[in-house]
N, C-alpha and C. Protein backbone atom coordinates (compact mmCIF):
# COMPACT_ATOMS: atom_id res chain seq x y z
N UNK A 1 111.49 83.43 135.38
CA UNK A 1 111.03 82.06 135.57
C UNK A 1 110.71 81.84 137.03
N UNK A 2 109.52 80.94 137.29
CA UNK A 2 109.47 80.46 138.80
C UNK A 2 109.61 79.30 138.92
N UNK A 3 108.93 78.87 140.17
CA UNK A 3 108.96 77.39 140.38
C UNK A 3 107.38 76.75 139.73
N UNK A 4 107.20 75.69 139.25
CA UNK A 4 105.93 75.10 138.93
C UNK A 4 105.38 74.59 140.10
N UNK A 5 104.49 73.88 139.77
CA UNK A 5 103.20 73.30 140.73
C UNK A 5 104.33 71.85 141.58
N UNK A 6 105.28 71.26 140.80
CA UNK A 6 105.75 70.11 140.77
C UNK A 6 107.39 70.06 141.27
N UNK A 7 107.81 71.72 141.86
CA UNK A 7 109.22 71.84 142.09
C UNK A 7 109.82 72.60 141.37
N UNK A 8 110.15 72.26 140.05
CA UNK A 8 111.38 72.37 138.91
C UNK A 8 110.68 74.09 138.56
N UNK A 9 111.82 73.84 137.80
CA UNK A 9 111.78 75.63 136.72
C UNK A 9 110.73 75.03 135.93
N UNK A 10 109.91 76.86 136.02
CA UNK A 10 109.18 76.79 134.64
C UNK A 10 109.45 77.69 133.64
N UNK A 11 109.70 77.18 132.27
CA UNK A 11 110.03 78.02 131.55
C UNK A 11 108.93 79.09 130.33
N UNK A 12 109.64 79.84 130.49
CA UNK A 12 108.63 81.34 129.83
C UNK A 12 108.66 80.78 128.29
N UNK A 13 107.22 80.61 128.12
CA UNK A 13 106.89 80.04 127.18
C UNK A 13 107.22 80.91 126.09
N UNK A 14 107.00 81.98 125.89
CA UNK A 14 106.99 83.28 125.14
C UNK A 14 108.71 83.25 125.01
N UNK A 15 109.56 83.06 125.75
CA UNK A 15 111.01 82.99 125.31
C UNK A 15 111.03 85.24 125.71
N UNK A 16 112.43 85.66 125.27
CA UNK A 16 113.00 86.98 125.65
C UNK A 16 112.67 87.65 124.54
N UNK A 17 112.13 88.68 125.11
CA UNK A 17 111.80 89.83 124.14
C UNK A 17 112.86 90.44 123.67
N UNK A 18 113.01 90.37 122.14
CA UNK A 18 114.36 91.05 121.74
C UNK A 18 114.17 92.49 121.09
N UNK A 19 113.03 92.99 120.64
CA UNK A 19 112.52 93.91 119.83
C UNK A 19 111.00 94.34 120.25
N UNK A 20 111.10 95.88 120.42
CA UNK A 20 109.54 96.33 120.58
C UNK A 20 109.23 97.14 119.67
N UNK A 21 108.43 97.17 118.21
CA UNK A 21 108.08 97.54 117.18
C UNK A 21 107.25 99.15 117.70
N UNK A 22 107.76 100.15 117.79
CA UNK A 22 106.65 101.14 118.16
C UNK A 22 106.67 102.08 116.58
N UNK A 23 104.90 102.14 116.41
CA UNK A 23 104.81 102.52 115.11
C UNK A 23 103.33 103.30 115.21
N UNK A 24 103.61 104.10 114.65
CA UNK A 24 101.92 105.07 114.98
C UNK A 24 101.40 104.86 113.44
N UNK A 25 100.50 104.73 113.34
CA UNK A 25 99.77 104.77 111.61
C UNK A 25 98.55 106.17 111.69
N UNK A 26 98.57 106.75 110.49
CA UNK A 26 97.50 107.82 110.99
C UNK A 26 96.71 108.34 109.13
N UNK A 27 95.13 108.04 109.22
CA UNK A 27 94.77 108.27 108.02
C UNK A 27 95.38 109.69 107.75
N UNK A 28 96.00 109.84 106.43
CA UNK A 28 95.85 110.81 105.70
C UNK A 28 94.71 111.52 104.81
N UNK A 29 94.24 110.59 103.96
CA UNK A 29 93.08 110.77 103.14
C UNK A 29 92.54 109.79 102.24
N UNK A 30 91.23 109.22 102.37
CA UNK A 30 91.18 108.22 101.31
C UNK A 30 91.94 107.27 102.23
N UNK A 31 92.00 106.22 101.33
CA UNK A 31 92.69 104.43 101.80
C UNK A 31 94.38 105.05 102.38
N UNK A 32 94.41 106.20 101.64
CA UNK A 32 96.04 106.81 102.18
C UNK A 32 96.63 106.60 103.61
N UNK A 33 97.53 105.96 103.88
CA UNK A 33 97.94 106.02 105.38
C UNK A 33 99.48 106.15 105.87
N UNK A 34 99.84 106.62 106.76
CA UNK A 34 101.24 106.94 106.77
C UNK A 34 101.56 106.50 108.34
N UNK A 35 102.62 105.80 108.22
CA UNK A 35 103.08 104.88 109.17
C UNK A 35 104.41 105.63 109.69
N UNK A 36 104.76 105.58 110.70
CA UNK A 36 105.55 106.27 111.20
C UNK A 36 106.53 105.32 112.26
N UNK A 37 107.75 104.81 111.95
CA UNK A 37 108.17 103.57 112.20
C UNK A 37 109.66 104.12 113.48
N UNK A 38 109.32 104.10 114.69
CA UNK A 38 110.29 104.17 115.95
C UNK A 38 111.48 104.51 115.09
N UNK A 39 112.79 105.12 114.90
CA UNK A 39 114.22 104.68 114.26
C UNK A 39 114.43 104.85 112.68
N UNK A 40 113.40 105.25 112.23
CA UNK A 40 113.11 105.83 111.02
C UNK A 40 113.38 106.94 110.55
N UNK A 41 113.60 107.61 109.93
CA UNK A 41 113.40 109.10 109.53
C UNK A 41 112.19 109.34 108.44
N UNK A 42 112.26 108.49 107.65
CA UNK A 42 111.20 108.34 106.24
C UNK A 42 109.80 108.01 106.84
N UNK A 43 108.90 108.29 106.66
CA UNK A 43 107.47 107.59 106.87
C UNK A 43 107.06 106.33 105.63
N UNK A 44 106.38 105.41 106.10
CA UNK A 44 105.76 104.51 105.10
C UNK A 44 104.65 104.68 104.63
N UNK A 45 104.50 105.17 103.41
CA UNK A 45 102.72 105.36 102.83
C UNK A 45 102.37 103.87 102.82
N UNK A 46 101.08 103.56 103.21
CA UNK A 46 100.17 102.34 102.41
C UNK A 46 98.86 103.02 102.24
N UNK A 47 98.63 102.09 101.12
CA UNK A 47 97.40 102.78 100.34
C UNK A 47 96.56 101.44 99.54
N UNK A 48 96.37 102.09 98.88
CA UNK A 48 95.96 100.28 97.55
C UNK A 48 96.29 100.73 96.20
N UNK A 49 96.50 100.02 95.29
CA UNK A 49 96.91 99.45 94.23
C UNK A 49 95.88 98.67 93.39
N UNK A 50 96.05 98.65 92.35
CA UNK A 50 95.71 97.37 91.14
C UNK A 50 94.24 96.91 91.61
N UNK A 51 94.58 95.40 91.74
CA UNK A 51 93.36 94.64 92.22
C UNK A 51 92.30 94.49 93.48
N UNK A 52 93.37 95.39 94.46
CA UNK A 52 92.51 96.22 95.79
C UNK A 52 91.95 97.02 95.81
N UNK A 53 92.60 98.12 94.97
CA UNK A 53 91.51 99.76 94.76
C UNK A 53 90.27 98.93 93.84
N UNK A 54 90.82 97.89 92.69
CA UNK A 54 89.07 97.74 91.68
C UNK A 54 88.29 97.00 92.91
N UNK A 55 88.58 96.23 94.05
CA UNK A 55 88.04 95.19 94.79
C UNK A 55 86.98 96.59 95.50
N UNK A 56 88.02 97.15 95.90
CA UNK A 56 86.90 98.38 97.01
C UNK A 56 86.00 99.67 96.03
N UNK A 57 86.31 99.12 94.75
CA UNK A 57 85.77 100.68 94.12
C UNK A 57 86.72 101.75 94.57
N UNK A 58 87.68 102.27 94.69
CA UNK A 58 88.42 103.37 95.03
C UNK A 58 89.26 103.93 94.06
N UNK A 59 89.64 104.73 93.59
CA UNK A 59 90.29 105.30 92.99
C UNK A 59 91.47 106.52 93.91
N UNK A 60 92.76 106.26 94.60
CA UNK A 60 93.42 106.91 95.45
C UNK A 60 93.62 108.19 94.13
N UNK A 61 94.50 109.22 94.66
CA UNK A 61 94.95 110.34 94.18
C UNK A 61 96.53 109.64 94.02
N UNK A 62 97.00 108.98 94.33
CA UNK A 62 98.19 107.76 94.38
C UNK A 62 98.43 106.50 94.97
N UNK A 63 98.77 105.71 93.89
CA UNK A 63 98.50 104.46 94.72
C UNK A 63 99.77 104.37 95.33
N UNK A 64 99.57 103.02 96.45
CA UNK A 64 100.60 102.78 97.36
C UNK A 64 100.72 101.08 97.75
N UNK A 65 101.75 100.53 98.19
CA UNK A 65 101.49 99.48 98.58
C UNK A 65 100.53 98.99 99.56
N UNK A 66 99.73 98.23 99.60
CA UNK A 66 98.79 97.48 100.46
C UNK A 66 99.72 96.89 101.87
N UNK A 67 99.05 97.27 103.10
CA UNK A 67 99.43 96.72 104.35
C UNK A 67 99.57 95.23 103.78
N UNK A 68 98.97 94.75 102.86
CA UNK A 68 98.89 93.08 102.98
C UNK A 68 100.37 92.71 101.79
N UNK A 69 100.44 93.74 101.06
CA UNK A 69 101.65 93.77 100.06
C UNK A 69 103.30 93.53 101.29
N UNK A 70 103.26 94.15 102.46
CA UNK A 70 104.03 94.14 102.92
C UNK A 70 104.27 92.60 104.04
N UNK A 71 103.26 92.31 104.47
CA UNK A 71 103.01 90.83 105.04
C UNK A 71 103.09 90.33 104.28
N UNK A 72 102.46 90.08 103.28
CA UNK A 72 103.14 88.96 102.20
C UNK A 72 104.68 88.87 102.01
N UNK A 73 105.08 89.95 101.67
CA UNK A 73 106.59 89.99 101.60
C UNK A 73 106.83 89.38 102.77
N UNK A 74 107.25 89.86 103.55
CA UNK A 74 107.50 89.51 104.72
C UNK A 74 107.59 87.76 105.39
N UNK A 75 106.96 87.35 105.14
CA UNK A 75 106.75 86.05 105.04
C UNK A 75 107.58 85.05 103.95
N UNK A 76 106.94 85.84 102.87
CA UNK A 76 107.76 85.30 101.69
C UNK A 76 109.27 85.13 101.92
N UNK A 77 109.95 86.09 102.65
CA UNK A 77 111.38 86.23 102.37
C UNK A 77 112.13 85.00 103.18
């Protein structure tokens, strides 16, 4: 924090960083993608599913959850 234009403290709008998400994503093949999450041991496939693979025309070799399957959750909870 510094001083403002006016004297007083200014405060860090953004507030303290408590968490830094480091995550590499890297195509595999097709919509296939594998996420690789800091503290992890497992990797995360996303891929598409259902009403995303018919939306894009795709047909995966396996489907997977949608990046947007997981934001939704996410939110939801």
């Amino acid at each position: 924090m510094g001083k403002s234009p006016g004297g007083g403290r200014e405060e860090d709008p953004m507030g303290t960083v408590v968490h830094t998400s480091r995550i590499s994503i890297v195509r595999e093949k097709g919509p296939t993608r594998i996420a690789r999450i800091e503290g992890f041991p497992e990797p995360v496939y996303y891929g598409v599913h259902g009403g995303i693979k018919n939306f894009y025309k795709v047909e995966p070799e396996k489907e997977h959850a949608a990046t947007l399957d997981h934001i939704v959750g996410a939110v939801s909870a």
